[in-house]
N, C-alpha and C. Protein backbone atom coordinates (compact mmCIF):
# COMPACT_ATOMS: atom_id res chain seq x y z
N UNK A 1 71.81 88.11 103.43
CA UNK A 1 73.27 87.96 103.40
C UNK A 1 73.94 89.32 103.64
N UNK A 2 75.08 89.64 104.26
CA UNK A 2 75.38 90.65 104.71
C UNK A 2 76.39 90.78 103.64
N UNK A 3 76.83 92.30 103.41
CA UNK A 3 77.66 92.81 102.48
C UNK A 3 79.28 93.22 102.96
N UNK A 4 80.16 92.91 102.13
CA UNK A 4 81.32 93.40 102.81
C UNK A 4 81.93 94.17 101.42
N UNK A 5 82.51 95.11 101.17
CA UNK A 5 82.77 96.14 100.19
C UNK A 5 84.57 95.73 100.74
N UNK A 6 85.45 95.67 99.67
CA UNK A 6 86.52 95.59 99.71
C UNK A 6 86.69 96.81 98.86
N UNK A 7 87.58 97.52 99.65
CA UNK A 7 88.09 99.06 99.05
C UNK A 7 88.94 98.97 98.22
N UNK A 8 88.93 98.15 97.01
CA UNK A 8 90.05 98.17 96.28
C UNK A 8 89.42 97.96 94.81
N UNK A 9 89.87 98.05 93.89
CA UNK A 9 89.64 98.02 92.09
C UNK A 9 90.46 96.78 91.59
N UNK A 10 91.15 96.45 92.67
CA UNK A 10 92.51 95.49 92.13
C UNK A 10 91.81 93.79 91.92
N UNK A 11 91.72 93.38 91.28
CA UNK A 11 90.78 92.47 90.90
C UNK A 11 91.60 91.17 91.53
N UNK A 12 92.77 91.63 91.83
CA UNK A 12 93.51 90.33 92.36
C UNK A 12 93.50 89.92 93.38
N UNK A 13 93.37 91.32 94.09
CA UNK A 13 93.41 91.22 95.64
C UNK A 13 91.79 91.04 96.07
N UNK A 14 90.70 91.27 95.10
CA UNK A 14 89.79 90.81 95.53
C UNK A 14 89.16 89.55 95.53
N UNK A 15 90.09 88.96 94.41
CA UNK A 15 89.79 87.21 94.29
C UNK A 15 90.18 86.57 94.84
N UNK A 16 91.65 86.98 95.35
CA UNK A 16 92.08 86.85 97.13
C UNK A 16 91.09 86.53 98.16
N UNK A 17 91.10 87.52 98.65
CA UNK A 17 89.64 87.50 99.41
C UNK A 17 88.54 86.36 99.08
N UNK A 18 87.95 86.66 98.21
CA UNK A 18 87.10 86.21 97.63
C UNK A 18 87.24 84.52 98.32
N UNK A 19 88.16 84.24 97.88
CA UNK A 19 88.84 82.67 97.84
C UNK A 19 88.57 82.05 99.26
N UNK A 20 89.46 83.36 100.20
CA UNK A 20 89.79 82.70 101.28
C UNK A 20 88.13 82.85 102.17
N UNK A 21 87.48 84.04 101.84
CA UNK A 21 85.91 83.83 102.67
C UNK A 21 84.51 83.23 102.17
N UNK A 22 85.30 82.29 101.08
CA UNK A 22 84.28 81.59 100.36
C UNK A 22 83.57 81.12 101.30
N UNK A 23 83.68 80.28 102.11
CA UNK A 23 82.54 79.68 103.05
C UNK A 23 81.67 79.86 104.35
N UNK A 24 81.99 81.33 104.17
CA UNK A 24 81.52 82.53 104.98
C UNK A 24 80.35 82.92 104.57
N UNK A 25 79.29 83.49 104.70
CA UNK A 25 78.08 84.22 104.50
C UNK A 25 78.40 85.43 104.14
N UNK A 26 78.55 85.81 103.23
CA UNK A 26 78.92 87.31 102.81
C UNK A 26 78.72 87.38 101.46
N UNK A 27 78.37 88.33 101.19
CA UNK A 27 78.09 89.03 99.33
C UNK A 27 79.43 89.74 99.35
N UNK A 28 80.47 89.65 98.78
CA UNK A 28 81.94 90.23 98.37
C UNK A 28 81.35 91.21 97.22
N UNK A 29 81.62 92.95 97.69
CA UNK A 29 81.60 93.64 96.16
C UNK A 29 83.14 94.56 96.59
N UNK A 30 83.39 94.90 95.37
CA UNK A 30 84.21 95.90 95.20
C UNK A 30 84.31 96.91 95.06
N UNK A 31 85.29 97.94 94.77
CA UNK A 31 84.99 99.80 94.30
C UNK A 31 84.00 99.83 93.01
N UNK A 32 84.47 98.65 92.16
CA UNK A 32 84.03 98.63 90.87
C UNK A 32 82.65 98.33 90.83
N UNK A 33 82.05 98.02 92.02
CA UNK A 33 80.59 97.76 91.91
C UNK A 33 79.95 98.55 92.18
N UNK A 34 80.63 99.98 92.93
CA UNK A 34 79.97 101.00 93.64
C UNK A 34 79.65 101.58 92.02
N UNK A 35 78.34 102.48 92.07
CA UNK A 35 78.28 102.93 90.25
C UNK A 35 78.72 104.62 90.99
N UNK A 36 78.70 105.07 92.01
CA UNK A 36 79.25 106.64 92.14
C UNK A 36 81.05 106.59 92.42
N UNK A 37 81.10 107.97 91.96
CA UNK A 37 82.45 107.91 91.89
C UNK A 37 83.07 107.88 93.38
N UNK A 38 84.36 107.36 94.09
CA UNK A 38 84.70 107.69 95.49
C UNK A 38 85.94 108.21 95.38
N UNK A 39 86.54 109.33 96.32
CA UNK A 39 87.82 109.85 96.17
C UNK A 39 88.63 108.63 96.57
N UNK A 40 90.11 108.79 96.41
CA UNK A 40 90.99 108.32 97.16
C UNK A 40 90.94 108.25 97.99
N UNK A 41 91.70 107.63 99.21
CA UNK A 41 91.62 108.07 100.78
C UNK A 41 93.24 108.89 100.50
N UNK A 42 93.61 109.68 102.23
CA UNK A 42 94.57 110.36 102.04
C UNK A 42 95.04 108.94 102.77
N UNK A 43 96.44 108.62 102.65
CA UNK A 43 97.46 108.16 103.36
C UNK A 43 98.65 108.49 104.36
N UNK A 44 98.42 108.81 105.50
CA UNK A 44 99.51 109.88 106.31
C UNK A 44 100.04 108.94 107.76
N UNK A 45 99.38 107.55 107.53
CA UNK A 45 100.01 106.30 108.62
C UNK A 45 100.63 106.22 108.43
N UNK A 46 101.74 105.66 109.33
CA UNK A 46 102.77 105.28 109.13
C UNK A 46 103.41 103.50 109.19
N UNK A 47 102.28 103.22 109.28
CA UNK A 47 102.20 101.45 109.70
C UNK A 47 101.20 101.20 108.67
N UNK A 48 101.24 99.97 107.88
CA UNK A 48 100.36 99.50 107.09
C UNK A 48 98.99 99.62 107.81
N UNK A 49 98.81 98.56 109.26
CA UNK A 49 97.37 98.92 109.92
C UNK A 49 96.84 100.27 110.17
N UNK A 50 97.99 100.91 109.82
CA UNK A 50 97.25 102.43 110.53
C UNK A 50 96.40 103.02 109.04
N UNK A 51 97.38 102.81 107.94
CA UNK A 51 96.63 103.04 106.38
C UNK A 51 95.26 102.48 106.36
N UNK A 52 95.79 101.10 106.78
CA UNK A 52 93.82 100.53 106.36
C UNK A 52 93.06 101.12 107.34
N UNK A 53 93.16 101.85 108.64
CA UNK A 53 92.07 102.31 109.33
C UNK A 53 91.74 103.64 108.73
N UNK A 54 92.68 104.32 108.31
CA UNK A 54 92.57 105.21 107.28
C UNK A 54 91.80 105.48 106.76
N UNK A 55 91.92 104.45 105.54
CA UNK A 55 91.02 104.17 104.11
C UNK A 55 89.86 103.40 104.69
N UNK A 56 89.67 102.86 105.34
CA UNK A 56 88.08 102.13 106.15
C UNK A 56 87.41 103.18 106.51
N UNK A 57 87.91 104.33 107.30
CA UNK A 57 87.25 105.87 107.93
C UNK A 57 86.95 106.49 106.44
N UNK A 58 88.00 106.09 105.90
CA UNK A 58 87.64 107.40 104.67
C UNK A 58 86.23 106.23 103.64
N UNK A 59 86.74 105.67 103.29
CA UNK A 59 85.15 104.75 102.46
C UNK A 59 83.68 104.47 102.72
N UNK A 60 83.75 104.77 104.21
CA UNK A 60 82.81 103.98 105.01
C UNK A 60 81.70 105.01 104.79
N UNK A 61 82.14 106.25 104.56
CA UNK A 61 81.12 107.45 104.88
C UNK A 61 80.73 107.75 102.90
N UNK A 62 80.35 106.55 102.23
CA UNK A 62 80.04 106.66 101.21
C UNK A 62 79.69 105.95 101.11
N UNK A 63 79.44 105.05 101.65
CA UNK A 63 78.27 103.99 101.57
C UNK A 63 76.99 103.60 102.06
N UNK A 64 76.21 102.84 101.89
CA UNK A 64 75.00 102.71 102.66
C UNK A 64 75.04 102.46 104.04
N UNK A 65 74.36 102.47 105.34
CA UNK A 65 74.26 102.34 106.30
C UNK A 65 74.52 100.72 106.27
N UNK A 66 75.18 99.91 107.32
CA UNK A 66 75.65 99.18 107.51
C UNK A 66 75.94 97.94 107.03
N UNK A 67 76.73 98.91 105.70
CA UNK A 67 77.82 97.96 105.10
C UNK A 67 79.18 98.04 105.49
N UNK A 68 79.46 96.92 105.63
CA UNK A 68 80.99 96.30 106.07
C UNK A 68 82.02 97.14 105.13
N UNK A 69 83.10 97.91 105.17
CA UNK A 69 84.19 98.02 104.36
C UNK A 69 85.59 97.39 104.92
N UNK A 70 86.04 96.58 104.24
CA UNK A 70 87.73 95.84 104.62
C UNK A 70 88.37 96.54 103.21
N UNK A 71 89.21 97.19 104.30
CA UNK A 71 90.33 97.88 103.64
C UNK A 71 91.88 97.07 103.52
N UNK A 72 92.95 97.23 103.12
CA UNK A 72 94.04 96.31 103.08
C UNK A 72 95.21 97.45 103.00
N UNK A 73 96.23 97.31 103.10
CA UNK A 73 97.49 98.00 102.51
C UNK A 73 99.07 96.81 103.33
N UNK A 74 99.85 97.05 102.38
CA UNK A 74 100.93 96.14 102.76
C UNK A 74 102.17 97.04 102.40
N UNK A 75 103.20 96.41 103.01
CA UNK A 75 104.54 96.83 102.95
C UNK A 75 105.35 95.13 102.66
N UNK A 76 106.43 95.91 101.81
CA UNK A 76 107.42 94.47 102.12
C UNK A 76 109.07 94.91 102.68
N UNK A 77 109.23 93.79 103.47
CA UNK A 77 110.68 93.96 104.15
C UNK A 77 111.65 93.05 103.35
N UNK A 78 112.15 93.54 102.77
CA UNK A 78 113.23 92.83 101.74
C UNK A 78 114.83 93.03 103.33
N UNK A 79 114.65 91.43 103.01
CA UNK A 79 116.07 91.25 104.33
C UNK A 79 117.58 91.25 103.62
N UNK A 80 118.23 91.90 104.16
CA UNK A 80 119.67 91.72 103.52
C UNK A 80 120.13 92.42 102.49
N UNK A 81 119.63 93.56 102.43
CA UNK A 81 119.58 94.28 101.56
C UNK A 81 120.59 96.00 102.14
N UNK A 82 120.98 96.45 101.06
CA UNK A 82 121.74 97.72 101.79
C UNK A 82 120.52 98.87 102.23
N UNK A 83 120.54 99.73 102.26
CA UNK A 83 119.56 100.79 102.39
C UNK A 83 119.23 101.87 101.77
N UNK A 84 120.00 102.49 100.73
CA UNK A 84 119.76 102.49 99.30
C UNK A 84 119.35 101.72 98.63
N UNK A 85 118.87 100.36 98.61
CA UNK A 85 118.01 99.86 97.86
C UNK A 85 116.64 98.82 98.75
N UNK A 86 116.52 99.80 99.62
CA UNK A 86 115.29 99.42 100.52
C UNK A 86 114.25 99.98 100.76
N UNK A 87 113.37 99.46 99.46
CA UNK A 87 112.13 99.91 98.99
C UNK A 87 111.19 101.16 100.23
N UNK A 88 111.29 100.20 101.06
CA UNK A 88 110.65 100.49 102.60
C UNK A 88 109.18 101.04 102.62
N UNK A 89 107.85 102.28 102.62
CA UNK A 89 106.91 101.70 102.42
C UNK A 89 106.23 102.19 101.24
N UNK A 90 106.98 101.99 100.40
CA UNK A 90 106.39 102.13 99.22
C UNK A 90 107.37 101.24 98.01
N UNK A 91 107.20 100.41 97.13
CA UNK A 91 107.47 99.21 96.11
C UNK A 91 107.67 100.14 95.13
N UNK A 92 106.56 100.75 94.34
CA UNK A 92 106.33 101.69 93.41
C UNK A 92 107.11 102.75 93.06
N UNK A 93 107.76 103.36 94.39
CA UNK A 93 108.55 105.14 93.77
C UNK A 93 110.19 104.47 93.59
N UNK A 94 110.83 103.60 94.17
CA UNK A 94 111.97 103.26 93.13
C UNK A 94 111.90 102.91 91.44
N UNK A 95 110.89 101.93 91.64
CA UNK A 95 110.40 102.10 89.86
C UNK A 95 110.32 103.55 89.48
N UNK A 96 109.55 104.10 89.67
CA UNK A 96 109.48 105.92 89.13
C UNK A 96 110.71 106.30 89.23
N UNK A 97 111.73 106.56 90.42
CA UNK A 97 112.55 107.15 90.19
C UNK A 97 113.51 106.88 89.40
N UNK A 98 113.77 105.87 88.70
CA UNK A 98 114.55 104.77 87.85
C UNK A 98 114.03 105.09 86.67
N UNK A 99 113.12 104.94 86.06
CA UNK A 99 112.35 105.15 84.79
C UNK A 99 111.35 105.97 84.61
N UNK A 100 111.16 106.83 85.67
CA UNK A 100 109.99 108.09 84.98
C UNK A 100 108.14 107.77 85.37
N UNK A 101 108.37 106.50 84.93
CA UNK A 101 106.76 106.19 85.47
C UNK A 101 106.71 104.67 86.05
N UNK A 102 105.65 104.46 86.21
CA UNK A 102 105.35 102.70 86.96
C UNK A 102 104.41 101.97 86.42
N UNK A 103 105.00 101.29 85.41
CA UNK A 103 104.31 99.79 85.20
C UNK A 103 104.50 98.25 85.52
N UNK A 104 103.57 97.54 86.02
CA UNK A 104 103.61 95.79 85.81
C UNK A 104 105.15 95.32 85.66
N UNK A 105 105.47 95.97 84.16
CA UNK A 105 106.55 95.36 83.31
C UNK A 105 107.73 95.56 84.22
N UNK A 106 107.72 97.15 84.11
CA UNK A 106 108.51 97.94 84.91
C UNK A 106 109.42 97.47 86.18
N UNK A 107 108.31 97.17 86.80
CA UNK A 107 108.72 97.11 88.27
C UNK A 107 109.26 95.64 88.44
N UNK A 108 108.55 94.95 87.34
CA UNK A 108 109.30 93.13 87.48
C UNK A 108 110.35 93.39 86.64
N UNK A 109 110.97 94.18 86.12
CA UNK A 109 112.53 93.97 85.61
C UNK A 109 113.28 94.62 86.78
N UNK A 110 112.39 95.54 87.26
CA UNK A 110 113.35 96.50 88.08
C UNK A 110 114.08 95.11 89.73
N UNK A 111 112.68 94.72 90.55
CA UNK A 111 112.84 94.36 91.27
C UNK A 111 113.51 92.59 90.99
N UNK A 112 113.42 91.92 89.58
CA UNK A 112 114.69 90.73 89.30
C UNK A 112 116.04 91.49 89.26
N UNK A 113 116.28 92.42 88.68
CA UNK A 113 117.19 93.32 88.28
C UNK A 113 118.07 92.90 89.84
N UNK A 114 117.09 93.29 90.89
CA UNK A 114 117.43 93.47 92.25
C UNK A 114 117.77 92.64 92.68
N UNK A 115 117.59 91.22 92.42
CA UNK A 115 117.32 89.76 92.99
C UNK A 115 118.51 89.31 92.71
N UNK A 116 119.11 89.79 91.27
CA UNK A 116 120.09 89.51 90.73
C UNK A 116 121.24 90.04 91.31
N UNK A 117 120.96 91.10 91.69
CA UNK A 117 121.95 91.93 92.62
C UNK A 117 122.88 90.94 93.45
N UNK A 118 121.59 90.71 94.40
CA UNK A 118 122.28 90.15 95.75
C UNK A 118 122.41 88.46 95.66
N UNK A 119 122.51 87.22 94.68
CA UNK A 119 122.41 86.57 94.12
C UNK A 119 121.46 85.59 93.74
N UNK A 120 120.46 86.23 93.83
CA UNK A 120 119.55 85.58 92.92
C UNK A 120 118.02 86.05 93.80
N UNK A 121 117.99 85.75 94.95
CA UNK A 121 117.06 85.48 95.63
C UNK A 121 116.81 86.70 97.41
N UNK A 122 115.98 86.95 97.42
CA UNK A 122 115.70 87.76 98.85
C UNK A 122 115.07 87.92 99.64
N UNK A 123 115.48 87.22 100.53
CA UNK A 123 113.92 86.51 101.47
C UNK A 123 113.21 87.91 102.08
N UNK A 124 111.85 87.54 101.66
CA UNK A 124 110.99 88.90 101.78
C UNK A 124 110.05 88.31 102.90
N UNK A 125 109.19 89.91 103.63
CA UNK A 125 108.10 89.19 104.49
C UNK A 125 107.42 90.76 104.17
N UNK A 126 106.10 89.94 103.44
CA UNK A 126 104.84 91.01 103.70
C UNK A 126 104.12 90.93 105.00
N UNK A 127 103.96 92.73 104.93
CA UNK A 127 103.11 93.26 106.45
C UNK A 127 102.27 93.63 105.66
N UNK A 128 100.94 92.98 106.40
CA UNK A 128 99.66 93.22 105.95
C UNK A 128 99.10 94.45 106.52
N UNK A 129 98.30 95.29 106.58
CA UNK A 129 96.79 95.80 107.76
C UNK A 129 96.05 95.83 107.32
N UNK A 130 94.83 95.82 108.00
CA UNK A 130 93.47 95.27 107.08
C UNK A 130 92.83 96.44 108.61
N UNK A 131 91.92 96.72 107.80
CA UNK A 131 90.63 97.18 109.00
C UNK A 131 89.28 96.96 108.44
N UNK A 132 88.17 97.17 109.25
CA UNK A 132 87.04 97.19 108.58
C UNK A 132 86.43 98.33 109.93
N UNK A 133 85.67 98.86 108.83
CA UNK A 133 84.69 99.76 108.88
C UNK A 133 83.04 99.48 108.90
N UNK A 134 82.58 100.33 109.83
CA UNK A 134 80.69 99.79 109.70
C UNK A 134 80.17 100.97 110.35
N UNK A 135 79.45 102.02 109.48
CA UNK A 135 78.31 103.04 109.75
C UNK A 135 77.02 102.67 109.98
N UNK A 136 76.11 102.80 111.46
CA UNK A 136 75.12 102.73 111.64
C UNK A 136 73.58 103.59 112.18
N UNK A 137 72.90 103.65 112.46
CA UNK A 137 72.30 105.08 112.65
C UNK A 137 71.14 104.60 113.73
N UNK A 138 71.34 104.69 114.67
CA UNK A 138 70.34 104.97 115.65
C UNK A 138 69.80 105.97 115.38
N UNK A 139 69.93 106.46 117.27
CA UNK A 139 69.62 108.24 117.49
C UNK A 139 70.82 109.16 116.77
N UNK A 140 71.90 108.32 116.16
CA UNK A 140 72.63 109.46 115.97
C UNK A 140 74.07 108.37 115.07
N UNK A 141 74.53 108.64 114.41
CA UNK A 141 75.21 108.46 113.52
C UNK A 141 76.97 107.46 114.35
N UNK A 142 76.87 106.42 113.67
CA UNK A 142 77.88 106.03 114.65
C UNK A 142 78.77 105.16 113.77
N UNK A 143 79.81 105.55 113.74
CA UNK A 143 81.13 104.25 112.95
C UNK A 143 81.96 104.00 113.90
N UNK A 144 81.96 102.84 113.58
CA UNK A 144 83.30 101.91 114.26
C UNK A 144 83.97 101.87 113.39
N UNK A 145 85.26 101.23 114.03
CA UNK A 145 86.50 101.00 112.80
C UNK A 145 87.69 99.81 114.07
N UNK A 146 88.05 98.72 113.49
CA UNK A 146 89.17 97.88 113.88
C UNK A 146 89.94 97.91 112.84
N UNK A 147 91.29 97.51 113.70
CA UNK A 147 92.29 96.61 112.74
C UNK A 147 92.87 95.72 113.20
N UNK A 148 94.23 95.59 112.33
CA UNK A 148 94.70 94.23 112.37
C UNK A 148 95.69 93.51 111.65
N UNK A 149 96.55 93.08 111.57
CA UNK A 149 97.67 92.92 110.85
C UNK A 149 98.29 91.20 110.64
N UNK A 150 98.93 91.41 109.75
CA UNK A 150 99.33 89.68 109.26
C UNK A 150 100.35 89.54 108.22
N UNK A 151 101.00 88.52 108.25
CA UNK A 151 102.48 88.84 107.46
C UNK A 151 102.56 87.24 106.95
N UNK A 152 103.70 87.49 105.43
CA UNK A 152 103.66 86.74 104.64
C UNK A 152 105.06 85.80 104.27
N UNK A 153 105.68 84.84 104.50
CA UNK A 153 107.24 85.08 104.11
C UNK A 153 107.41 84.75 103.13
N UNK A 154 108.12 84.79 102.19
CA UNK A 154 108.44 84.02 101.08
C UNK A 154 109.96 84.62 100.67
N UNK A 155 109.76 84.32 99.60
CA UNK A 155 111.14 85.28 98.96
C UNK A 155 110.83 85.77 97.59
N UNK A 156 112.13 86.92 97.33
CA UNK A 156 112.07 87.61 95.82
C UNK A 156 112.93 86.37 95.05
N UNK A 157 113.09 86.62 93.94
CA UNK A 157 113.47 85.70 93.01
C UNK A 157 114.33 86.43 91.32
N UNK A 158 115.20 86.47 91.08
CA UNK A 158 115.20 87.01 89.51
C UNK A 158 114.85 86.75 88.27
N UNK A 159 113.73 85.69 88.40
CA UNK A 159 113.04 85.30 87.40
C UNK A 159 111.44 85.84 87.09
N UNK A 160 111.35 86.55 86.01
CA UNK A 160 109.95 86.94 86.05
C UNK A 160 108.98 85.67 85.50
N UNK A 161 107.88 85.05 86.33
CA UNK A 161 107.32 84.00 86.06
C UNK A 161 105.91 84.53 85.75
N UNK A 162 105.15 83.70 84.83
CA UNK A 162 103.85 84.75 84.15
C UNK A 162 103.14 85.98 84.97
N UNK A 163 103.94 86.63 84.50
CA UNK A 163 103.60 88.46 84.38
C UNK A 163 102.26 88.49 83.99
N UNK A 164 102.27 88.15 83.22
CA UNK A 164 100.69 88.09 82.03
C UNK A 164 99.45 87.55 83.23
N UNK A 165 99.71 87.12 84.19
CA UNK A 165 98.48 86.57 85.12
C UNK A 165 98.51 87.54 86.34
N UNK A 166 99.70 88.37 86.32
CA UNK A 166 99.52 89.05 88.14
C UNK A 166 99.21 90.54 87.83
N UNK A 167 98.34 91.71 86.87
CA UNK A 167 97.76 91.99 86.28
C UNK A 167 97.39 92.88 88.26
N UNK A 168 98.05 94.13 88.18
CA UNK A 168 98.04 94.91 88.84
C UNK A 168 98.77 94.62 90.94
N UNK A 169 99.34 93.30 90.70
CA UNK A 169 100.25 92.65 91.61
C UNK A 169 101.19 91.88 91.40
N UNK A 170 102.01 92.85 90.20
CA UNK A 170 103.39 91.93 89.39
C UNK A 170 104.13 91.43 90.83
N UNK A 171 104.04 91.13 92.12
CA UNK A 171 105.10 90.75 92.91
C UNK A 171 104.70 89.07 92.60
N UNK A 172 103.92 88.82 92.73
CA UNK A 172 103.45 87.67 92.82
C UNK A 172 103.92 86.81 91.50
N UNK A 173 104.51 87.58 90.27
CA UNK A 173 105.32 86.63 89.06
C UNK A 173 106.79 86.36 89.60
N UNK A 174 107.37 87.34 90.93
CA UNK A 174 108.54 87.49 91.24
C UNK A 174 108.78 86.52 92.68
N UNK A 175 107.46 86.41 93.10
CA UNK A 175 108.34 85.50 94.52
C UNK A 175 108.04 83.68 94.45
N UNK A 176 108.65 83.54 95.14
CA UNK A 176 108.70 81.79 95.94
C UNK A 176 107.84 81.71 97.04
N UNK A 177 107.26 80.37 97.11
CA UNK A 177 106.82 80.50 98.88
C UNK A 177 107.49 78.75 99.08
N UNK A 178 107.77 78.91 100.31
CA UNK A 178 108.28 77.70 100.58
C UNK A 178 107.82 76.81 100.75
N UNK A 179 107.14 75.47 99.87
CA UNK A 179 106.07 74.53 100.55
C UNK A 179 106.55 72.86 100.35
N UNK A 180 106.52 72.69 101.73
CA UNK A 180 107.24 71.25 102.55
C UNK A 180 108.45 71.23 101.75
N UNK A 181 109.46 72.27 102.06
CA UNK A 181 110.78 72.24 101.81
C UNK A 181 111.40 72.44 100.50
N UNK A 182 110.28 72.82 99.75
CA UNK A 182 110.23 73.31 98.44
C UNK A 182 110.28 74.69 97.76
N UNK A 183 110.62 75.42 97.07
CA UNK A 183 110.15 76.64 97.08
C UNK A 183 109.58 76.90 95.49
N UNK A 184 108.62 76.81 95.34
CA UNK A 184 107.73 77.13 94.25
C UNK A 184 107.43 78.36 93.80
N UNK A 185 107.31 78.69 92.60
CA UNK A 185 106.84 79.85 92.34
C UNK A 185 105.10 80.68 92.75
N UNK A 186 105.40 81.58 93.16
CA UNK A 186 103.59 81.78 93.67
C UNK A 186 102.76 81.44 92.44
N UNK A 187 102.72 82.11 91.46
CA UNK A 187 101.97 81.78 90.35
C UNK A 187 101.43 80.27 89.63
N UNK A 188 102.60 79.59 90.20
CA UNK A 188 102.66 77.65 89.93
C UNK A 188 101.31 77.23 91.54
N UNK A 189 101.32 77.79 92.45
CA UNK A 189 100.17 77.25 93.91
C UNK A 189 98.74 77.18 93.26
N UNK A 190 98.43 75.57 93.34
CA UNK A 190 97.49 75.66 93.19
C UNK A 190 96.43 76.39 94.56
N UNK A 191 94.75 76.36 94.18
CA UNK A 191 93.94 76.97 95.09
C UNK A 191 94.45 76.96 96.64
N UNK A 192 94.06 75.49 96.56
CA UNK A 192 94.18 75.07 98.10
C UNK A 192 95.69 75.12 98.89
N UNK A 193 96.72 75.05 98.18
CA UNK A 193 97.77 75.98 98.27
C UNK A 193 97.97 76.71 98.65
N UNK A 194 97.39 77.96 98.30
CA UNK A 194 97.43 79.39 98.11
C UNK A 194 96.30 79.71 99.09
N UNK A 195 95.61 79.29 99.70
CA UNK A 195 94.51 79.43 100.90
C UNK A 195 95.41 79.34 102.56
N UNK A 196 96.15 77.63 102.24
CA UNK A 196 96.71 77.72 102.91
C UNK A 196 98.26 78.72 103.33
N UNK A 197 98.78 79.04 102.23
CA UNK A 197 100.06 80.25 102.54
C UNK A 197 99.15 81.31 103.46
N UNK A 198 97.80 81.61 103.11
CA UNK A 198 96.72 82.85 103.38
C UNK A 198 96.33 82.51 104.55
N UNK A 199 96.42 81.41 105.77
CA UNK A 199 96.06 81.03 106.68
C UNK A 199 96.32 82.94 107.53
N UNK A 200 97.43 83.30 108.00
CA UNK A 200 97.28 84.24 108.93
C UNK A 200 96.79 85.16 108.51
N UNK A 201 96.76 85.80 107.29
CA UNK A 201 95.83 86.62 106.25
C UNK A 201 94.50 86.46 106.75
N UNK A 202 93.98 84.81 106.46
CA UNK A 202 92.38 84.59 107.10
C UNK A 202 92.23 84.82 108.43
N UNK A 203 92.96 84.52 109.24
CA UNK A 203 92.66 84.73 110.40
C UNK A 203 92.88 86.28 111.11
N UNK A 204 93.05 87.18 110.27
CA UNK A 204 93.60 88.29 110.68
C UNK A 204 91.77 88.83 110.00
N UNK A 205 91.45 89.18 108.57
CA UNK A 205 90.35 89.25 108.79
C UNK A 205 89.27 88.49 109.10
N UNK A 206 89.15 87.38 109.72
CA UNK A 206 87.73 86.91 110.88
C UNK A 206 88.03 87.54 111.74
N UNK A 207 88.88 87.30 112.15
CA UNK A 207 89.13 87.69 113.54
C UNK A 207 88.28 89.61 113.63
N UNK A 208 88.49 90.41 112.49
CA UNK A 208 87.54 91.77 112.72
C UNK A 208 86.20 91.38 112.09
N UNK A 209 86.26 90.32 111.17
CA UNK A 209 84.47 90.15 111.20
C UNK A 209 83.77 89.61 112.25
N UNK A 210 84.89 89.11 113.18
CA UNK A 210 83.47 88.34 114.43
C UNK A 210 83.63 89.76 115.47
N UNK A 211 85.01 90.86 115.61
CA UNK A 211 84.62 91.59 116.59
C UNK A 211 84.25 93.29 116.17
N UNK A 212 83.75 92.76 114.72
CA UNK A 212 83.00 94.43 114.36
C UNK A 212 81.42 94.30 114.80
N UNK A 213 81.16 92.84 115.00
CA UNK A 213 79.66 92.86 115.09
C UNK A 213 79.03 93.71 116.44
C-alpha cells in the first residue's frame, strides 16, 4: 500500500482527507506520525497553490524515499465586505491584532462579531492549494512537485455552532453550506454530506495522485 503523509498536525483537516480518500489505496499518516522533529516550511507565495508547493518542497526532503507528501493551505474571500475588514490571506492576524493573541474562542467571537456587522451572514468562498510532493533516487536524486487548487462556497454566519467539535478549524462552527436550497450549519452535515460539499476538493487531489505517478 502506498503512503501519503499529509503535512499537517491539524487532526481535522486530516480526517478530512481521510474521509474523502477512503476508497483509495493509500496508508494516510500525518506530521504526528513522523517520530523526528520537522521545521516549519517558510511561506513567501502569494497564492494559496503556490504555499502548498512550498510546504510539499519543504517536507518532502525529510522523508523517506518515495513517499507521497499533500500539502494544503487556504484563503477565504469574504464578499461584501469593506476593506478594513478583509481578512485577505491570513484569518488569524485580525484576531491578534484585536486581542493580543489567537485562539479557537477568539477568532469565533471575533469573526460572528463580523457577521453581525454586515447583517448576519457573509457569503464566503474558500481557495484551496494542495500540492504533492515525491522524492526518488535513481542515478541521482529527483523530486517532483504539482499543484492544484479548489474552492468552497458557503457562507459566514453570527452564530457560533459547536465550537467544542472544530478543535483547531473554529470556521467550520461559523459557516452554512447550502444544501438543496437549504442552508445548514457545517457542523449539523452528516458524512455523506460533507463528502459531497468536498466533491471539487476530491477531485482537485486525484487529479495530482493520478499525475504524480
Amino acid at each position: 500500500m502506498n503512503k501519503i503523509l499529509i503535512a499537517t498536525t491539524n487532526e481535522n483537516k486530516v480526517n478530512r482527507i481521510k474521509k474523502l480518500l477512503s476508497e483509495l489505496d493509500y496508508e494516510i499518516l500525518s506530521l504526528k506520525d513522523i517520530k523526528k522533529e520537522i521545521p516549519e516550511a517558510k511561506e513567501t507565495a502569494n497564492t494559496p497553490e503556490g504555499i502548498a508547493i512550498e510546504k510539499a518542497l519543504h517536507y518532502v526532503n525529510y522523508l523517506p524515499e518515495n513517499t507521497l507528501v499533500l500539502t494544503q493551505d487556504d484563503t477565504i474571500k469574504l464578499k461584501g465586505i469593506s476593506e478594513e475588514d478583509d481578512p485577505k490571506l491570513s484569518i488569524k492576524e485580525p484576531v491578534r491584532k484585536k486581542y493580543g493573541k489567537f485562539t479557537d474562542e477568539l477568532a469565533a467571537t471575533y469573526y460572528s462579531e463580523l457577521a453581525n456587522k454586515y447583517g448576519g451572514t457573509i457569503p464566503v468562498t474558500f481557495n484551496y492549494g494542495h500540492a504533492i510532493a515525491i522524492k526518488t533516487k535513481a542515478d541521482r536524486n529527483i523530486t517532483r512537485v504539482i499543484g492544484a487548487s479548489s474552492k468552497l462556497e458557503v457562507r459566514l454566519v453570527n452564530n457560533i455552532h459547536k465550537l467544542e467539535t472544530s478543535s483547531g478549524y473554529f470556521l467550520e462552527a461559523l459557516i452554512e453550506a447550502n444544501i438543496n436550497g437549504n442552508w445548514i450549519p457545517y457542523n449539523d452535515l452528516d458524512e455523506k454530506t460533507l463528502i459531497q460539499l468536498d466533491n471539487d476538493l476530491y477531485n482537485s487531489i486525484t487529479y495530482l495522485l493520478e499525475n504524480i505517478k
